[in-house]
Protein backbone atom coordinates (compact mmCIF):
# COMPACT_ATOMS: atom_id res chain seq x y z
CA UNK A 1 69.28 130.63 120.88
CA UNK A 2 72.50 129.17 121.70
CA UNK A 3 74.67 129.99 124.66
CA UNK A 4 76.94 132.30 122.90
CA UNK A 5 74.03 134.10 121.78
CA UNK A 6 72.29 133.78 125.18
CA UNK A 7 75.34 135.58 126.72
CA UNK A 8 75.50 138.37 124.33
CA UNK A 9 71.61 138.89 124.80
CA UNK A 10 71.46 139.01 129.01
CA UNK A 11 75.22 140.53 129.58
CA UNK A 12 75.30 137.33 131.74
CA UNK A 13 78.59 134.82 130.62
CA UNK A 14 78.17 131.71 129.30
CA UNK A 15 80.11 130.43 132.56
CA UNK A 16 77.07 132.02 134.54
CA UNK A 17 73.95 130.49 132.72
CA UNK A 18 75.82 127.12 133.31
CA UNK A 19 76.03 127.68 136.62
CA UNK A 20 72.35 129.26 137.20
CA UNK A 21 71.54 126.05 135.76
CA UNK A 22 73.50 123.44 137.82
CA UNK A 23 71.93 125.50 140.92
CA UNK A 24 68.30 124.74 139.38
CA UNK A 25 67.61 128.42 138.56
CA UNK A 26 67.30 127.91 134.87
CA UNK A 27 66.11 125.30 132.88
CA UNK A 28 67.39 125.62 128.50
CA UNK A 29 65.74 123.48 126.54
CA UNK A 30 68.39 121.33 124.65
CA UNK A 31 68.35 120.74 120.68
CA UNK A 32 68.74 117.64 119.29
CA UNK A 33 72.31 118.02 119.52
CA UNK A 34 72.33 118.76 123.19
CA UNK A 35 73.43 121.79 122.59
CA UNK A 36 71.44 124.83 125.04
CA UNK A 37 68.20 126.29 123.99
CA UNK A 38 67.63 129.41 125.13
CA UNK A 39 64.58 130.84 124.95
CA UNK A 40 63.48 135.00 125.47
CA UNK A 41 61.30 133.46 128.47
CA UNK A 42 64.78 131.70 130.09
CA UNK A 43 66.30 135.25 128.83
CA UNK A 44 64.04 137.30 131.32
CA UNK A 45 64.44 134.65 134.14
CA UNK A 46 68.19 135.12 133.61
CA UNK A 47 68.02 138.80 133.98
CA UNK A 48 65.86 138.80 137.56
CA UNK A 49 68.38 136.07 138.75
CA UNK A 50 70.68 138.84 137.93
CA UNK A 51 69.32 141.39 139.06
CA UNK A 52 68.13 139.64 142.78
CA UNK A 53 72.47 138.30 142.61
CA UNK A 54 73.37 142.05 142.27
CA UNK A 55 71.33 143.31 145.09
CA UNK A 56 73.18 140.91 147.37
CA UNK A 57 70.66 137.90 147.73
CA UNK A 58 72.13 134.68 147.77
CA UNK A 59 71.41 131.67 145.60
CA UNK A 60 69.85 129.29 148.53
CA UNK A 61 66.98 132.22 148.83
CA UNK A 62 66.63 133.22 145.20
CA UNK A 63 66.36 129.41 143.85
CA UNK A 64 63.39 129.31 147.15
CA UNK A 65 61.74 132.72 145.43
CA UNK A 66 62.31 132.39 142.20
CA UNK A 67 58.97 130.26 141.27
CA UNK A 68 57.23 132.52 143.37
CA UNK A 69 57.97 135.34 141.17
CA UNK A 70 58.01 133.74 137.75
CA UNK A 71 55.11 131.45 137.53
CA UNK A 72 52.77 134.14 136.56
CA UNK A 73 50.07 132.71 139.00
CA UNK A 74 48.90 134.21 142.38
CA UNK A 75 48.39 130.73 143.94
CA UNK A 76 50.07 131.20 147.59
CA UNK A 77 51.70 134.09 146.33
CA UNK A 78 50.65 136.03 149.69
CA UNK A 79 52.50 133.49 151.28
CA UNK A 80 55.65 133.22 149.22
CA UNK A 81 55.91 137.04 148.79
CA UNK A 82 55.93 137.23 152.49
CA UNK A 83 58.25 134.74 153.30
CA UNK A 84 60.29 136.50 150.79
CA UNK A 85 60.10 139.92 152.54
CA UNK A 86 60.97 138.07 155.77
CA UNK A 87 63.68 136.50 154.10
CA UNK A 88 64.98 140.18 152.42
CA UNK A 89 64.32 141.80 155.65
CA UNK A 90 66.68 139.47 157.94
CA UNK A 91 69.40 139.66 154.81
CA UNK A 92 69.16 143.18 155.44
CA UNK A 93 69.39 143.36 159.13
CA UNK A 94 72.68 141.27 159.00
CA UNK A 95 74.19 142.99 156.12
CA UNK A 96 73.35 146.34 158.43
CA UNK A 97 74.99 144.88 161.56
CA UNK A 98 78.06 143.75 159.40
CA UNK A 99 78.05 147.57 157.56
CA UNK A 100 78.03 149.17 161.21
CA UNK A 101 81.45 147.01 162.21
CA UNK A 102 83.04 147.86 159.36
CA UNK A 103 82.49 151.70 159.75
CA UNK A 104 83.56 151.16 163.45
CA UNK A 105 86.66 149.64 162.27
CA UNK A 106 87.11 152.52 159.11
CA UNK A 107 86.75 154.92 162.35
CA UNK A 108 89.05 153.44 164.54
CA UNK A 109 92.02 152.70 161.69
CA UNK A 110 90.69 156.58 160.82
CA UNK A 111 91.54 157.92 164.39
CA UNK A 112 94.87 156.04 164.68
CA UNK A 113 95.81 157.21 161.19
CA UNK A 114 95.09 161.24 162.65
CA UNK A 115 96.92 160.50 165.49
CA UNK A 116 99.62 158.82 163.76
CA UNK A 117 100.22 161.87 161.18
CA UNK A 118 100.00 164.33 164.05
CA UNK A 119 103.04 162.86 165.65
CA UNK A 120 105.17 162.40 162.97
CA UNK A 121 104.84 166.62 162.23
């Protein structure tokens, strides 16, 4: 399928698969044209890249992952699925540490705005 219809398909823009490709996430085949093949196996891989985006995983891990989770084989996949945990795991410690300033901050800005209304009765 074409990129138009490969948009439709994942709910991903065309703007997006061109980019999961220049980051070397996807891989279309190309008719003779050079037009974008898109096949229901790119389709699926475009949907997990999605889906890993969404929960907050950035490209540089994901495109390290990805063949890991893809290839269908279990060759070093106790490896790869563990340095993918690790990998998760640390994302999620510093996304914790940056939530836990942030609600220090809302908490603070909270307080002041309290003390701020209280005076002006």
């Amino acid at each position: 399928m074409k990129i138009g219809e490969a948009s439709r398909v994942s709910g991903v823009s065309a703007r997006s698969l061109r980019h999961y490709e220049e980051e070397g996430l996807i891989v279309p085949g190309r008719f003779s044209n050079g037009f974008r093949d898109y096949c229901q196996s790119t389709i699926d891989r475009v949907l997990l890249i999605r889906s890993l985006l969404e929960s907050g995983l950035p490209v540089r891990l994901i495109r390290e992952v990805l063949p890991g989770l893809t290839d269908g084989t279990d060759a070093g996949s106790d490896v790869v699925r563990e340095e993918f945990l690790h990998e998760v795991q640390s994302y999620r410690d510093r996304l914790a540490a940056r939530i836990a300033v942030l609600s220090d901050q809302q908490a603070a800005l909270d307080a002041y705005l309290r003390e701020a209304r209280r005076t002006d009765l």
